[in-house]
C-alpha atoms as a PDB file:
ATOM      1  CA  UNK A   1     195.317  45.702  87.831  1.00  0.00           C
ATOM      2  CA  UNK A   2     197.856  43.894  89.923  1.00  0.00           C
ATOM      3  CA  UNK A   3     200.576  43.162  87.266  1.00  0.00           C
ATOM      4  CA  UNK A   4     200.479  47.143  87.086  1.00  0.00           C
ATOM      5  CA  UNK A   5     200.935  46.917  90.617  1.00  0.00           C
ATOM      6  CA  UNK A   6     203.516  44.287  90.293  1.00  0.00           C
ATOM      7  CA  UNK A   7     204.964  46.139  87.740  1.00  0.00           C
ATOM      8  CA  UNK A   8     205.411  49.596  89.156  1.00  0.00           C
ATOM      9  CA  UNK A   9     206.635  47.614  92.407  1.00  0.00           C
ATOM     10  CA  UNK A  10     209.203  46.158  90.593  1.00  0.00           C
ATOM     11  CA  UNK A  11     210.638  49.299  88.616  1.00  0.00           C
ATOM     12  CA  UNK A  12     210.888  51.143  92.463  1.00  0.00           C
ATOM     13  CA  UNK A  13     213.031  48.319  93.128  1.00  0.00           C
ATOM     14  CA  UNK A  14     215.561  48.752  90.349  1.00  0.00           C
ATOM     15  CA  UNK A  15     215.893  52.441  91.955  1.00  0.00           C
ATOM     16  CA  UNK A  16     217.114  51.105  94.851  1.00  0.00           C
ATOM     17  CA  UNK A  17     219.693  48.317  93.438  1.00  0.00           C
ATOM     18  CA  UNK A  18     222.823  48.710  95.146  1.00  0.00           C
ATOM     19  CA  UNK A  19     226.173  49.053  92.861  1.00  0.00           C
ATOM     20  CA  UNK A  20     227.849  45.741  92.516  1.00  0.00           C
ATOM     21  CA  UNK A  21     230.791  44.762  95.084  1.00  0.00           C
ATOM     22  CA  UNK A  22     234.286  45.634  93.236  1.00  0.00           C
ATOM     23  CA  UNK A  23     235.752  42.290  91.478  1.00  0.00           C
ATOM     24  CA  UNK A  24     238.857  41.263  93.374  1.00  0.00           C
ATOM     25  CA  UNK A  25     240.692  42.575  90.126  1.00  0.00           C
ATOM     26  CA  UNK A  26     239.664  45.874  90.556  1.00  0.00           C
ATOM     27  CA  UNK A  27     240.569  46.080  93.941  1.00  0.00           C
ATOM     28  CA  UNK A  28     243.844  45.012  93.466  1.00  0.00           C
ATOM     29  CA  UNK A  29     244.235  47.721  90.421  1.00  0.00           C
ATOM     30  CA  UNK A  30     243.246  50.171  92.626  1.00  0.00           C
ATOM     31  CA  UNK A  31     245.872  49.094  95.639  1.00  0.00           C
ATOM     32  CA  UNK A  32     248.066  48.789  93.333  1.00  0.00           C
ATOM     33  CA  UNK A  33     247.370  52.269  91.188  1.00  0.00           C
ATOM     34  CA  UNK A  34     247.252  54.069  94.179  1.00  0.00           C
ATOM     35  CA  UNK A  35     250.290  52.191  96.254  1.00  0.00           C
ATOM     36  CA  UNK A  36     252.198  53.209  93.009  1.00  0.00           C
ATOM     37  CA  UNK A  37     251.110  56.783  92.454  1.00  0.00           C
ATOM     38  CA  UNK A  38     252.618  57.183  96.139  1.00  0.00           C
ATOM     39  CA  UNK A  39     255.264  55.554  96.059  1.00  0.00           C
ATOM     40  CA  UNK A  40     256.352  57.701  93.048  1.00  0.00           C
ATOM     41  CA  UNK A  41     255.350  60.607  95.400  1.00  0.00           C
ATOM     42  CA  UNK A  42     257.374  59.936  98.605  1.00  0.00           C
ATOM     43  CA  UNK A  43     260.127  58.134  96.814  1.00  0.00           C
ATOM     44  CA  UNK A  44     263.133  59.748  94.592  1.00  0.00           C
ATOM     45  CA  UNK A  45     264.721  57.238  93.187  1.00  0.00           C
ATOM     46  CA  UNK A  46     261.442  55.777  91.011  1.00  0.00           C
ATOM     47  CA  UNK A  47     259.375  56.827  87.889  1.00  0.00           C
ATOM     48  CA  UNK A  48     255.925  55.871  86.749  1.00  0.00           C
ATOM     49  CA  UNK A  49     256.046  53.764  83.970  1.00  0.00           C
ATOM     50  CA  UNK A  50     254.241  55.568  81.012  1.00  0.00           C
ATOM     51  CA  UNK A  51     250.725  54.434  80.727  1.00  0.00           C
ATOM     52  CA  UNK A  52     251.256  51.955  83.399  1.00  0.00           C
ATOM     53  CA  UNK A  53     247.768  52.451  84.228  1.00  0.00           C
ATOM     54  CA  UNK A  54     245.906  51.407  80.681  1.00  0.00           C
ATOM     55  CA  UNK A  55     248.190  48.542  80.280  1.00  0.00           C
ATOM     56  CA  UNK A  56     247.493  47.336  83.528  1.00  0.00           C
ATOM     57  CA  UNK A  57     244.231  48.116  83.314  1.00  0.00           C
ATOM     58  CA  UNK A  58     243.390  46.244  80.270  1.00  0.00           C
ATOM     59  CA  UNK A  59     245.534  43.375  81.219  1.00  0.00           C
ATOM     60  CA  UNK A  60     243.746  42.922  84.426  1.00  0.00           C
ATOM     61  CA  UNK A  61     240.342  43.175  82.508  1.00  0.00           C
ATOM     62  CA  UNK A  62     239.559  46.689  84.673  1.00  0.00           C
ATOM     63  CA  UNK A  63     237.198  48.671  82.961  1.00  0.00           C
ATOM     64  CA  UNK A  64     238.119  52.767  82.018  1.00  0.00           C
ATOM     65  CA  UNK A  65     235.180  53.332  84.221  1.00  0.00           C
ATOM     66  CA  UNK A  66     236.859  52.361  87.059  1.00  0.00           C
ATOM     67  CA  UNK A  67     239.981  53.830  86.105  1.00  0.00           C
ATOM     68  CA  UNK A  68     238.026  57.051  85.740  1.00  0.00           C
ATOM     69  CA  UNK A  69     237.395  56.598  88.774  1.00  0.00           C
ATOM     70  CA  UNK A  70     240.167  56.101  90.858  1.00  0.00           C
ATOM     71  CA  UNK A  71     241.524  59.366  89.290  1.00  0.00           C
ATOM     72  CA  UNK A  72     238.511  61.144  90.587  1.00  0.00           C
ATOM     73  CA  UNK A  73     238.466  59.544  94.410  1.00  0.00           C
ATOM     74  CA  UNK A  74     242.974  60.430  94.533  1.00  0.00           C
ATOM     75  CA  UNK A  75     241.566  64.003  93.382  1.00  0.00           C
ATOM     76  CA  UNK A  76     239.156  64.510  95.840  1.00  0.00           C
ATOM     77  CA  UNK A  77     242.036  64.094  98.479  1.00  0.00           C
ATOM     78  CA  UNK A  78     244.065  66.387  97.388  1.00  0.00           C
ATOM     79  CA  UNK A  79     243.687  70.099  98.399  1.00  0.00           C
ATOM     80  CA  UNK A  80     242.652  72.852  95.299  1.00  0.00           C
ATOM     81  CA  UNK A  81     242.657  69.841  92.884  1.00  0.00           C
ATOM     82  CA  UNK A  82     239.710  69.845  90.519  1.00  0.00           C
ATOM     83  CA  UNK A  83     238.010  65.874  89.830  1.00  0.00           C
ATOM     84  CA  UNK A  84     234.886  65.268  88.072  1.00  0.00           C
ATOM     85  CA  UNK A  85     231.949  64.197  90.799  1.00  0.00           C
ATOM     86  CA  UNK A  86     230.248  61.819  88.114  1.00  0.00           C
ATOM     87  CA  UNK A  87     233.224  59.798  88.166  1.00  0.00           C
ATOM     88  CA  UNK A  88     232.924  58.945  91.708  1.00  0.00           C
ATOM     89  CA  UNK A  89     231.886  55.284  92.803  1.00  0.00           C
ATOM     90  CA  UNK A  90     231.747  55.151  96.148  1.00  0.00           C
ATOM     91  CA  UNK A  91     233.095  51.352  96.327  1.00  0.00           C
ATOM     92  CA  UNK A  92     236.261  52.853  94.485  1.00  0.00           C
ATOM     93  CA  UNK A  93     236.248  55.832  96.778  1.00  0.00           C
ATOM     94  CA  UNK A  94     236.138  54.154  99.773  1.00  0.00           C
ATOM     95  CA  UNK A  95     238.920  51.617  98.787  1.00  0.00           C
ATOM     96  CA  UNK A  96     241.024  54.520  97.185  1.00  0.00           C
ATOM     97  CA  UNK A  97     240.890  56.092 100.621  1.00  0.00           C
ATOM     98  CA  UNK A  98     241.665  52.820 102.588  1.00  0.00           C
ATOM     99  CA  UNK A  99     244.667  52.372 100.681  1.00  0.00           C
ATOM    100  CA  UNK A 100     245.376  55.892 101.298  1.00  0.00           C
ATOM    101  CA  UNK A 101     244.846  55.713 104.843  1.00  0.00           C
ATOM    102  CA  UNK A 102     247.437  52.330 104.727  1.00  0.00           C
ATOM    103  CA  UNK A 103     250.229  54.055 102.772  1.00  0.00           C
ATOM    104  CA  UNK A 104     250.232  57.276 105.104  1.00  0.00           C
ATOM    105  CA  UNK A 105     251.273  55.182 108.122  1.00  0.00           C
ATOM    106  CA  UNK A 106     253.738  53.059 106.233  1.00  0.00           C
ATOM    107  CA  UNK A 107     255.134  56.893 104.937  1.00  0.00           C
ATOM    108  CA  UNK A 108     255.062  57.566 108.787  1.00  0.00           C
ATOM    109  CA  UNK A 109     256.932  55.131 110.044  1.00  0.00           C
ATOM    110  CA  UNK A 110     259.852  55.273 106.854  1.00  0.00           C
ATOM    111  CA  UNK A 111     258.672  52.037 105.180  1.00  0.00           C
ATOM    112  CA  UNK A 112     257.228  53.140 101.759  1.00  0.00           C
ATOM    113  CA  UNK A 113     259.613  53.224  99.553  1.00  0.00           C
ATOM    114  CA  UNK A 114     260.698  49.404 100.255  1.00  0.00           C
ATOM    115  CA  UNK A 115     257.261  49.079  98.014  1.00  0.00           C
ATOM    116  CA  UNK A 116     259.321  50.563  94.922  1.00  0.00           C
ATOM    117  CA  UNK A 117     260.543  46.909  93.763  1.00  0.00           C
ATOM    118  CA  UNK A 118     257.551  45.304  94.013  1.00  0.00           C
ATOM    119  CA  UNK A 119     255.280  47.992  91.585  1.00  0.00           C
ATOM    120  CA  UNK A 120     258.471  48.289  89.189  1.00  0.00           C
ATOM    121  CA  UNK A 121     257.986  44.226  89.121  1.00  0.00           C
ATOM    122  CA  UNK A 122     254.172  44.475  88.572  1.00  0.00           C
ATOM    123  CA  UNK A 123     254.707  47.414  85.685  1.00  0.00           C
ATOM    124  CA  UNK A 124     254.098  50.559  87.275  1.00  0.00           C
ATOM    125  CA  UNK A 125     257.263  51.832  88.041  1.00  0.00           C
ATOM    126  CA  UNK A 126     260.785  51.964  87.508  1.00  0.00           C
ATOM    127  CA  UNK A 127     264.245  53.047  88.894  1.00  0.00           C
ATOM    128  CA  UNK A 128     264.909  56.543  87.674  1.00  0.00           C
ATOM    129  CA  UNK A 129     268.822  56.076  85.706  1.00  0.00           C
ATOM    130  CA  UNK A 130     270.335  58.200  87.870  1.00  0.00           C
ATOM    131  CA  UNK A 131     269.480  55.835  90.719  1.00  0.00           C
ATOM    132  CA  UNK A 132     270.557  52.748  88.877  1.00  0.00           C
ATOM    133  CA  UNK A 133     273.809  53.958  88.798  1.00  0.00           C
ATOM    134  CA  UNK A 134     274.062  54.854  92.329  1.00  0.00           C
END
């Protein structure tokens, strides 16, 4: 009788496990995605780099999850744009949106598109031609 005890105590427990801290690699995807993304947003003279994201991603051993993810958290901040709720972690979420919150008062204050050299020298983005030749 008590290892069915023991047992049912332990399987309420698994229900409870927490999701695991994000690996400093996929925090620094995400700052980086999302840093990126915005920077292509606010800033004319760059480009995203096409499937800047999977080669990153794969280089940085991120998994699609994740990825997945930080589509669906940049979604959910944007007005009228439809994201998937199962994609949601709420460790990415809450980093996507600290990141977020970062960016809007460098935007703010006219320094984020000194950011552009630094994602077109990590892979994600590069000087549109027309502003090379400028």
């Amino acid at each position: 009788m008590k290892r069915i005890g023991f047992a049912v105590a332990a399987i309420s427990l698994l229900g409870v496990a927490q999701a695991a801290p994000l690996a400093d690699e996929e925090a620094q995807f995400i700052s980086q995605e999302i840093g990126a993304t915005t920077v292509y947003a606010f800033c004319p003279d760059y480009e995203m780099v096409p499937n800047a994201a999977e080669t990153i991603g794969d280089r940085m051993g991120v998994g699609e999850n994740i990825r997945a993810a930080v589509l669906a958290a940049y979604a959910q901040t944007l007005d009228n744009q439809p994201f998937n709720r199962t994609y949601l972690i709420p460790e990415v979420t809450r980093r996507v949106n600290m990141v977020m919150s970062t960016l809007e008062e460098r935007r703010q204050a006219n320094a984020l598109c000194v950011l552009g050299p630094a994602f077109a020298k990590h892979g994600w983005l590069r000087m549109k031609s027309s502003a090379a030749k400028r």
